[in-house]
N, C-alpha and C. Protein backbone atom coordinates (compact mmCIF):
# COMPACT_ATOMS: atom_id res chain seq x y z
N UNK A 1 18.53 -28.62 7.41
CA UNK A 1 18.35 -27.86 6.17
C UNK A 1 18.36 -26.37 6.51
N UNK A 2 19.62 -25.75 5.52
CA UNK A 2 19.13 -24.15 6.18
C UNK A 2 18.10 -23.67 5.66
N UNK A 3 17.33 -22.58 6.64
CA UNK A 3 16.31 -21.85 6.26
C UNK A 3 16.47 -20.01 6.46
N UNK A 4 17.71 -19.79 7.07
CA UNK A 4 17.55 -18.11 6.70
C UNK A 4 18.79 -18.27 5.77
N UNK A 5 18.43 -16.82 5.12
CA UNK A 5 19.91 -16.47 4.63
C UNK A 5 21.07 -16.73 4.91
N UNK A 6 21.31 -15.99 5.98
CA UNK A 6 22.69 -16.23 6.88
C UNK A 6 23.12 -18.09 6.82
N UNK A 7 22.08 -18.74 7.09
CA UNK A 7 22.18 -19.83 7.40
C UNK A 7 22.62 -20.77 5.87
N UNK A 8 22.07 -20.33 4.76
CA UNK A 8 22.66 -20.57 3.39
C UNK A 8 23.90 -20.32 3.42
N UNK A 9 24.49 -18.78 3.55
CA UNK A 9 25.54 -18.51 3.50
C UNK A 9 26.63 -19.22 4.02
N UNK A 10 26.13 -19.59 5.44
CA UNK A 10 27.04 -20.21 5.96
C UNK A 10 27.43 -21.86 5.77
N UNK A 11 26.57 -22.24 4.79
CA UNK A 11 26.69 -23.61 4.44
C UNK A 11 27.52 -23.61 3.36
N UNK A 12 27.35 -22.36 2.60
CA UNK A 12 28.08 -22.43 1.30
C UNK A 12 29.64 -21.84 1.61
N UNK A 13 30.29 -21.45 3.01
CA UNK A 13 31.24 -21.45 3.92
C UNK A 13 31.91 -19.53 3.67
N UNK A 14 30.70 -19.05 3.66
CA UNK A 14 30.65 -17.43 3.75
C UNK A 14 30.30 -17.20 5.02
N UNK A 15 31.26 -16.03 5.69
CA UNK A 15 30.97 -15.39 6.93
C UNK A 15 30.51 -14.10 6.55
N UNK A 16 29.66 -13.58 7.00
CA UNK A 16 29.57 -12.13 6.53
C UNK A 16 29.99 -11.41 7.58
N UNK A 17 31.07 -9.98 7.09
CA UNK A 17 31.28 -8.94 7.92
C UNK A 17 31.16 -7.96 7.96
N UNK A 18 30.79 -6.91 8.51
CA UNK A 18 30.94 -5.78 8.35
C UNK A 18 30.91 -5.31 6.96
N UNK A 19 29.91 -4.74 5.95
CA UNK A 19 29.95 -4.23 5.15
C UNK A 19 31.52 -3.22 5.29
N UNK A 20 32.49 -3.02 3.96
CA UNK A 20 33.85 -2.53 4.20
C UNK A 20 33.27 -1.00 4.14
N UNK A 21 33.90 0.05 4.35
CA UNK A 21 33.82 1.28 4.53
C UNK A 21 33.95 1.95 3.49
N UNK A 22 32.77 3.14 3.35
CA UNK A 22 32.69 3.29 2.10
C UNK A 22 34.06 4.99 1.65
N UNK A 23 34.99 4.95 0.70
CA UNK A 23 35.82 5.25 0.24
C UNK A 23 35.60 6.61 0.03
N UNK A 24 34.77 7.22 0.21
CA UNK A 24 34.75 8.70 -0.08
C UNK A 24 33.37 9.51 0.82
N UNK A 25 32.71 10.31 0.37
CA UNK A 25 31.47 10.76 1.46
C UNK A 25 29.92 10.45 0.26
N UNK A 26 29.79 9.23 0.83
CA UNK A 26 28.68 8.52 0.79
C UNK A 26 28.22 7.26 2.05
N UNK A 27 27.26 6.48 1.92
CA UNK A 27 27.00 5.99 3.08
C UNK A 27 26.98 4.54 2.34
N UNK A 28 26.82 3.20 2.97
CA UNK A 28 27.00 2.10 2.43
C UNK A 28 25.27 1.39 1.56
N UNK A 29 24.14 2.34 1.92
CA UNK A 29 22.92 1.70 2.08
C UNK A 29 22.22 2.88 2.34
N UNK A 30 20.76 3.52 1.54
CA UNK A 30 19.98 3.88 2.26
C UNK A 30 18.56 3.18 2.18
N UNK A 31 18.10 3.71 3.18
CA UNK A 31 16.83 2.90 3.66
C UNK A 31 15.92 4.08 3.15
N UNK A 32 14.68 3.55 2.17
CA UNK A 32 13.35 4.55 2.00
C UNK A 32 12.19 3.77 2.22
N UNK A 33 11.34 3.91 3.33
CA UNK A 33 10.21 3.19 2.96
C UNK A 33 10.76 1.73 3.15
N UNK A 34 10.44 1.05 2.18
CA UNK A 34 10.62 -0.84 2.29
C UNK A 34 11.50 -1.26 1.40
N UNK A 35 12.17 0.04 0.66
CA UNK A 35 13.59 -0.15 -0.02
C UNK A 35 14.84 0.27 0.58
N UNK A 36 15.48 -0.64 0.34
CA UNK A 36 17.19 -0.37 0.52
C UNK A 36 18.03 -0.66 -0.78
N UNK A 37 18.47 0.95 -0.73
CA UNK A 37 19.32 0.57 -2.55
C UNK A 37 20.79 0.87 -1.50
N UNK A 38 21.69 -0.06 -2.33
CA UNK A 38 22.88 -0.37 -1.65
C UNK A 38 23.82 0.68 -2.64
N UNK A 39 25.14 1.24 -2.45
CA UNK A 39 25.94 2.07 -2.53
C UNK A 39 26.81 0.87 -3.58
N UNK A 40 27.67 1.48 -5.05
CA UNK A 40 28.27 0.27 -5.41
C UNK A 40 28.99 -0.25 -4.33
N UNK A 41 29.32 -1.77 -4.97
CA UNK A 41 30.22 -2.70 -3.77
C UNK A 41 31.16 -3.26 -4.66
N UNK A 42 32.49 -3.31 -4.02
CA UNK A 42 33.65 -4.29 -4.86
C UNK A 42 34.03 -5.16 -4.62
N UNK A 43 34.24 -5.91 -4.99
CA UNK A 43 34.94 -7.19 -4.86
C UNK A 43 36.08 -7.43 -4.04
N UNK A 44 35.61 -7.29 -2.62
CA UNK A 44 36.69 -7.54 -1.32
C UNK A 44 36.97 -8.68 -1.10
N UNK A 45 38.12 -9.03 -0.73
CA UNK A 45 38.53 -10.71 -0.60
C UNK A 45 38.49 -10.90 0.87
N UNK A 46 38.12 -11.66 1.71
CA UNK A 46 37.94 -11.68 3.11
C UNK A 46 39.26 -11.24 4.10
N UNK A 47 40.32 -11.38 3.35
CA UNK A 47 41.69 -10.17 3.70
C UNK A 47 41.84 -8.84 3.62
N UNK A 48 40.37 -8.33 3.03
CA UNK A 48 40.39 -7.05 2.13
C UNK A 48 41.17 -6.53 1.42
N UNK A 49 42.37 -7.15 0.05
CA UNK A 49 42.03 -6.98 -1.05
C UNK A 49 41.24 -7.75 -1.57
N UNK A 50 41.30 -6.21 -3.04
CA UNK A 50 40.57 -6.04 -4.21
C UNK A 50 41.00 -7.04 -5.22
N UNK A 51 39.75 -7.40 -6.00
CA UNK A 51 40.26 -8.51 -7.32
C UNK A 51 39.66 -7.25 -8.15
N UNK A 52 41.47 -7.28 -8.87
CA UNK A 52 41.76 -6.07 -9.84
C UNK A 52 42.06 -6.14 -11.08
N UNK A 53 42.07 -5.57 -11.69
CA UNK A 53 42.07 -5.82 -13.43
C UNK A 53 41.05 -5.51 -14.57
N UNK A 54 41.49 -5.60 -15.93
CA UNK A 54 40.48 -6.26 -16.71
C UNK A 54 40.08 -7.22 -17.08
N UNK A 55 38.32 -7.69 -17.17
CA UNK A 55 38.16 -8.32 -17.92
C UNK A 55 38.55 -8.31 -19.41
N UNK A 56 38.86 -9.47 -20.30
CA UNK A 56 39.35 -9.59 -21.83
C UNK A 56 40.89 -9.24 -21.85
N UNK A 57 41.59 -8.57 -20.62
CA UNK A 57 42.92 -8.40 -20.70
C UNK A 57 43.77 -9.36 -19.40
N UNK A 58 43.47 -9.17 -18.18
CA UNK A 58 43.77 -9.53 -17.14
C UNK A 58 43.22 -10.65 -16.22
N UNK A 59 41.95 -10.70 -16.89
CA UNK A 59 41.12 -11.79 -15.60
C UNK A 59 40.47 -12.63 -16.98
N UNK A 60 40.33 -13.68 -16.42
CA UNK A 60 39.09 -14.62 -17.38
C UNK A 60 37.76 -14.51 -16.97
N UNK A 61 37.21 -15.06 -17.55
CA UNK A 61 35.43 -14.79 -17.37
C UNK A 61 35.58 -15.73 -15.53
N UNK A 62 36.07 -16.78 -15.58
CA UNK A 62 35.61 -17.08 -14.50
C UNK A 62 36.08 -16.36 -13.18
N UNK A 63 37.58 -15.82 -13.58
CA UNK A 63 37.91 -15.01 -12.17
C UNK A 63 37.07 -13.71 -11.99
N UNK A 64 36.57 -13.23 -13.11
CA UNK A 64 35.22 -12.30 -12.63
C UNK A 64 33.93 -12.74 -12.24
N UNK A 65 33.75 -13.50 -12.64
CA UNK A 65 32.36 -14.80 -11.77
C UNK A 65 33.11 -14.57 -10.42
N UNK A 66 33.91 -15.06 -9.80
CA UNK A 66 33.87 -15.01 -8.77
C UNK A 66 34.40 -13.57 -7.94
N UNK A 67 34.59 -12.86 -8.91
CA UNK A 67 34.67 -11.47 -8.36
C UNK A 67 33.14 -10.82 -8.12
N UNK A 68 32.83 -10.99 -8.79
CA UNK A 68 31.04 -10.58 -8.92
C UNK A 68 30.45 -11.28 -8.09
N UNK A 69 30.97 -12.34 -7.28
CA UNK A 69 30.27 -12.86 -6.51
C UNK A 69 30.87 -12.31 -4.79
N UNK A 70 32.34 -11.84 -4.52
CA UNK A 70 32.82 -11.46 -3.70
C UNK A 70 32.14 -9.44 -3.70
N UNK A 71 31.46 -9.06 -4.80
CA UNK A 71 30.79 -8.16 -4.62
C UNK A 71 29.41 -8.30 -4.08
N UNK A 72 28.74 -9.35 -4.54
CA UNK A 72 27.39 -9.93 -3.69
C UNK A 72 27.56 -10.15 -2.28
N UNK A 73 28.51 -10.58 -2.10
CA UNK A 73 28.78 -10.72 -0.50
C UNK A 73 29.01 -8.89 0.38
N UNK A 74 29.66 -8.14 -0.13
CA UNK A 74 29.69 -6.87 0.44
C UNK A 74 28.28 -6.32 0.35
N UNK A 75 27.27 -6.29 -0.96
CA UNK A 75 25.94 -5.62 -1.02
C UNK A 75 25.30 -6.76 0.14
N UNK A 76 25.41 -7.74 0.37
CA UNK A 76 24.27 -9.10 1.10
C UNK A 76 24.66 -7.87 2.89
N UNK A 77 26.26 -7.69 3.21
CA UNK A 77 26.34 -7.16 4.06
C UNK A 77 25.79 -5.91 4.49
N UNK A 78 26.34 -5.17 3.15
CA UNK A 78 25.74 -3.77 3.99
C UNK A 78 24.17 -4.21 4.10
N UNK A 79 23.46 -4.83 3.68
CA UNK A 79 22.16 -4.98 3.65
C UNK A 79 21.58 -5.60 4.92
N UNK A 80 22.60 -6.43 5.51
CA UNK A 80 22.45 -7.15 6.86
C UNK A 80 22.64 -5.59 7.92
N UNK A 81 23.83 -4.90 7.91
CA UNK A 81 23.98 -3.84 8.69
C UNK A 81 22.81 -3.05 8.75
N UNK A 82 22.08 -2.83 7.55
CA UNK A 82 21.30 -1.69 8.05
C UNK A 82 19.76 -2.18 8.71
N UNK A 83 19.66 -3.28 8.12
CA UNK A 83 18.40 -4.72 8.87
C UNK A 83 18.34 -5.32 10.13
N UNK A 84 19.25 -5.53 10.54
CA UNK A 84 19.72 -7.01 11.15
C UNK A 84 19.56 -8.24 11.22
N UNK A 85 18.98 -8.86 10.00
CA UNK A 85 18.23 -9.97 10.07
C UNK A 85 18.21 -10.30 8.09
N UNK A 86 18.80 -10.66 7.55
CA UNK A 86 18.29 -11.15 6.34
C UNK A 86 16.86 -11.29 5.84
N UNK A 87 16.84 -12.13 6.75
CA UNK A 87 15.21 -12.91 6.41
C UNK A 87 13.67 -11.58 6.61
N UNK A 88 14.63 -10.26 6.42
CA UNK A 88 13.56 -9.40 6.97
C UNK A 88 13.33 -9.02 4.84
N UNK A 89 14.54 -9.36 4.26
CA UNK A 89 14.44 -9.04 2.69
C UNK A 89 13.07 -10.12 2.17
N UNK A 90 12.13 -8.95 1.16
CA UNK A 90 10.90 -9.66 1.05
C UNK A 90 11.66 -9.95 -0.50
N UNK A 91 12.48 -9.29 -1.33
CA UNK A 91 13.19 -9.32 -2.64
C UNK A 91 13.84 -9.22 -2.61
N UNK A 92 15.02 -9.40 -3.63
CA UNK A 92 16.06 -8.36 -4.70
C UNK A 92 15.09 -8.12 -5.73
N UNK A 93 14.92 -6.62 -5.82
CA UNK A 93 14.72 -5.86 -6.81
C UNK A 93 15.13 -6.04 -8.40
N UNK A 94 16.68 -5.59 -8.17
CA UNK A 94 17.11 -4.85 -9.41
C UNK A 94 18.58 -4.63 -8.76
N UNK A 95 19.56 -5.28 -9.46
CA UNK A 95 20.87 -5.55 -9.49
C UNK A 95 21.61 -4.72 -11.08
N UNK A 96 22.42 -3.90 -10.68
CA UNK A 96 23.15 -3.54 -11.68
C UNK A 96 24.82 -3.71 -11.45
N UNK A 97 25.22 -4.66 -12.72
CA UNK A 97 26.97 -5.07 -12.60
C UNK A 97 27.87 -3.78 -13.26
N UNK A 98 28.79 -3.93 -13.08
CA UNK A 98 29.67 -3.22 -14.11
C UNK A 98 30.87 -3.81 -14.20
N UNK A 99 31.48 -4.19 -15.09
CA UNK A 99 32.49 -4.94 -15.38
C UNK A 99 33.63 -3.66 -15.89
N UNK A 100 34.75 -4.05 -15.46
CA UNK A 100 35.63 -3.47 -15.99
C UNK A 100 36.73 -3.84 -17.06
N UNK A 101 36.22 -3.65 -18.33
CA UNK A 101 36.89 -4.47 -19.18
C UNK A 101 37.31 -4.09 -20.52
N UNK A 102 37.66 -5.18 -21.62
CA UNK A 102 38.31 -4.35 -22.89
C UNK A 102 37.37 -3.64 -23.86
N UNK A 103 37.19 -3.33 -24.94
CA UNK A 103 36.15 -2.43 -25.30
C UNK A 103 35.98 -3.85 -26.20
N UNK A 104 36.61 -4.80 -26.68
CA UNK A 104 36.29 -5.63 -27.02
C UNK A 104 35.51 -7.09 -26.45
N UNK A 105 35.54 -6.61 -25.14
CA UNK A 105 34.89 -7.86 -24.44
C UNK A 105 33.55 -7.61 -24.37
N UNK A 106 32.94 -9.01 -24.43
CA UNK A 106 31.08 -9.23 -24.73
C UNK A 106 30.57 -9.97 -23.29
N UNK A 107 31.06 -10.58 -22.52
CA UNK A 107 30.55 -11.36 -22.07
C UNK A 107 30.38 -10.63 -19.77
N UNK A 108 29.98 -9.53 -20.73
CA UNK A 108 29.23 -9.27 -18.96
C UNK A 108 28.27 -9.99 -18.11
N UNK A 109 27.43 -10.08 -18.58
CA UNK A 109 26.77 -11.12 -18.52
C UNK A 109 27.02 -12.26 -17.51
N UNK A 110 27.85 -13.04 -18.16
CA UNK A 110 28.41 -14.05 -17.46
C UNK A 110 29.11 -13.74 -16.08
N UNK A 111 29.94 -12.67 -16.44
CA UNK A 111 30.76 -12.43 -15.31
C UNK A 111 29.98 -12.13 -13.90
N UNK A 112 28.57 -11.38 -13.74
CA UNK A 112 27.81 -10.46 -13.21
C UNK A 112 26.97 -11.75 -12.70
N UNK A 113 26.47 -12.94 -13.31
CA UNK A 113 26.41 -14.25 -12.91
C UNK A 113 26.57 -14.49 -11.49
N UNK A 114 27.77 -14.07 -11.18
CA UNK A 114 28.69 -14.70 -10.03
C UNK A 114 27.76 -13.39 -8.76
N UNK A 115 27.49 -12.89 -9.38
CA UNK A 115 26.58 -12.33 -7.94
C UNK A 115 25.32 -12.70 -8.59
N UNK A 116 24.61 -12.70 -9.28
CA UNK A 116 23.19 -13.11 -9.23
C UNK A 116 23.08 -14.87 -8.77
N UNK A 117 23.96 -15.43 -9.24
CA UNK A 117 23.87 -16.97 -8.86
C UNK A 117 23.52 -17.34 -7.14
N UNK A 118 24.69 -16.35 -6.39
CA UNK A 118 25.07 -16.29 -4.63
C UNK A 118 24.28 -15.53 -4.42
N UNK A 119 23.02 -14.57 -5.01
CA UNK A 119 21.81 -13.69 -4.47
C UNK A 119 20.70 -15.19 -4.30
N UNK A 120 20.41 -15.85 -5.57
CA UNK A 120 19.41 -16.52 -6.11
C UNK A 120 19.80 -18.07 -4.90
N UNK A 121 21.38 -17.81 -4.58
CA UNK A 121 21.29 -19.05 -3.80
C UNK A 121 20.89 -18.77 -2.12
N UNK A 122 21.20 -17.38 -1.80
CA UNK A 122 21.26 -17.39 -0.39
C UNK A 122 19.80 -16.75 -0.02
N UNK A 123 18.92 -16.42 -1.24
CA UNK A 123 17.58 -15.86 -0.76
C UNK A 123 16.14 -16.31 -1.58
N UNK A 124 16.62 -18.01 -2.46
CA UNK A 124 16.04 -18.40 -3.24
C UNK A 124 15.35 -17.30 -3.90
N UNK A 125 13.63 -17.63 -4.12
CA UNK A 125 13.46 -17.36 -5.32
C UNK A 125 13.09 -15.53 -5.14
N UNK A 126 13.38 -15.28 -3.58
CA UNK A 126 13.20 -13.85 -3.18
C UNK A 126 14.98 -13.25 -3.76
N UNK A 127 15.34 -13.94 -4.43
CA UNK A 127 16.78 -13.42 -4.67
C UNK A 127 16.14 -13.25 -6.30
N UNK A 128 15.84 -13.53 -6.91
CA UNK A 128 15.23 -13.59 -8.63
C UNK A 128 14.97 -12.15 -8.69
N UNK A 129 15.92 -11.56 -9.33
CA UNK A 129 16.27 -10.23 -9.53
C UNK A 129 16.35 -9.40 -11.16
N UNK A 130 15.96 -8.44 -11.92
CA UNK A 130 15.66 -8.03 -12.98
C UNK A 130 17.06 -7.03 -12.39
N UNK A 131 17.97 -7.03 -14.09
CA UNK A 131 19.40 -6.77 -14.14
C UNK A 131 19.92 -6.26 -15.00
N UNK A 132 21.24 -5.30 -15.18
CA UNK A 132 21.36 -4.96 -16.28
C UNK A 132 23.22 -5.23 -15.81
N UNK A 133 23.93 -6.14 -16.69
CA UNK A 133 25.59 -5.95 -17.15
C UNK A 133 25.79 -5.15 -18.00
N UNK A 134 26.54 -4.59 -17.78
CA UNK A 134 27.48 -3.69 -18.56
C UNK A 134 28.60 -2.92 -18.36
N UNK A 135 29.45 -2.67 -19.67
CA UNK A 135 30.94 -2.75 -20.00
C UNK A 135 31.66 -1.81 -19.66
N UNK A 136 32.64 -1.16 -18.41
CA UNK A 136 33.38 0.04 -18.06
C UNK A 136 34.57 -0.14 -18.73
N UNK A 137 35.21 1.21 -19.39
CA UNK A 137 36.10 1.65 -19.44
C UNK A 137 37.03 1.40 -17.99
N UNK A 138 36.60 1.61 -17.27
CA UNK A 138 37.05 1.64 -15.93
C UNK A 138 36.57 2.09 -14.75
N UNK A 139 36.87 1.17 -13.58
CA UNK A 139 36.40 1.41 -12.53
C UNK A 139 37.24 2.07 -11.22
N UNK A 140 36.42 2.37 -10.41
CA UNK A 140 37.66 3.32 -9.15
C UNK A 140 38.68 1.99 -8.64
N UNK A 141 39.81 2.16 -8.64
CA UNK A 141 40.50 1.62 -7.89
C UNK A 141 41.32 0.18 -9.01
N UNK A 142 40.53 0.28 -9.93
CA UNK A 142 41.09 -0.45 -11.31
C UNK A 142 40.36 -1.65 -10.42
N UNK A 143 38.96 -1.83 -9.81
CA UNK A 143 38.85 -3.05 -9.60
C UNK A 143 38.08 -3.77 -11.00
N UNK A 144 37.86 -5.28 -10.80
CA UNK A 144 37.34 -5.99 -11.38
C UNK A 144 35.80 -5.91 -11.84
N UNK A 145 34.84 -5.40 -11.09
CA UNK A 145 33.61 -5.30 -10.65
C UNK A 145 33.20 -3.96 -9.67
N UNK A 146 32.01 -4.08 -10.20
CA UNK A 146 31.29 -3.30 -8.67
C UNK A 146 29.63 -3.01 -9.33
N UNK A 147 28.97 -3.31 -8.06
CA UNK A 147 27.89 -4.18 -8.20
C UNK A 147 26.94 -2.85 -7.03
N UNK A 148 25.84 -3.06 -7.55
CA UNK A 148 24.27 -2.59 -6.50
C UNK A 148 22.85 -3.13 -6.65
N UNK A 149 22.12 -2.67 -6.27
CA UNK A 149 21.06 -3.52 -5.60
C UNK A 149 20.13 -2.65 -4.97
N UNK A 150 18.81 -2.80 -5.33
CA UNK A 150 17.27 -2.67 -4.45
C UNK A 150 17.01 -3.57 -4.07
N UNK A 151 16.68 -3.09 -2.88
CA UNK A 151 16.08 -4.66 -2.12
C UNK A 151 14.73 -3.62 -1.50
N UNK A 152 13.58 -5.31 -1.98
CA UNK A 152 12.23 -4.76 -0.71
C UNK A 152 12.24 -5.41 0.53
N UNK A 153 12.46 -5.10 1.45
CA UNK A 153 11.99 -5.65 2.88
C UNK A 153 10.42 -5.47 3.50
N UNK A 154 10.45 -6.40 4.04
CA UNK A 154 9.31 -6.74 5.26
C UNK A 154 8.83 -5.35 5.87
């Protein structure tokens, strides 16, 4: 039965790497005290592309579920980089999604899912996180998502 993070992850057949590099002059993670708020993260595919588009025009609710969840995996990383150890996270805090989508689409929510579901699975109930979705005009790079995070550590 797994018992760290990593060890979830890897059952559910996620490798984690290298948080990807962050795109302009910012850093991926800072550390204050027993918080680490993570830098947004996008939805990298383990080839590194981006899952791109809109929601309500280009993607369905579920290909952003799982975009929102390929953004949980970049915040889970940089969070491993600046730790070394998962199991050192005492929470998730506070997760904020952003969807990139039509001015007519409602269902952030759902989409933003796809990383709270893969937080709540790989750090049980220390993953149970207070959240806010909501609707972009647009995001850098025309991706799908992009996602952040407080975390308390040990």
């Amino acid at each position: 039965m797994p018992t760290t993070p990593e060890e979830k992850l890897k059952e559910m057949g996620i490798t984690l790497q290298k948080a990807g590099a962050p795109v302009a002059n910012y850093v991926n993670a800072v550390r204050t005290g027993k918080l680490i708020y993570t830098s947004g993260k996008g939805p990298n595919r383990p080839d590194g592309t981006l899952v791109t588009g809109k929601l309500g025009k280009d993607l369905t609710v579920h290909e952003g579920y799982e975009a929102a969840k390929l953004a949980a995996i970049q915040m889970i990383a940089a969070v491993k980089d600046e730790i070394g150890e998962l199991s050192k996270v005492k929470r998730i805090i506070k997760v904020l999604g952003m969807v990139n989508c039509t001015p007519d689409f409602g269902n952030q929510p759902e989409v933003i899912n796809g990383c709270s579901d893969l937080l709540v699975a790989a750090f049980g109930e220390k993953g149970r996180h207070a959240r806010s979705a909501v609707g972009m005009g647009a995001l850098p790079r025309n991706i799908a998502v992009e996602t952040e995070m407080i975390v308390e550590i040990e």
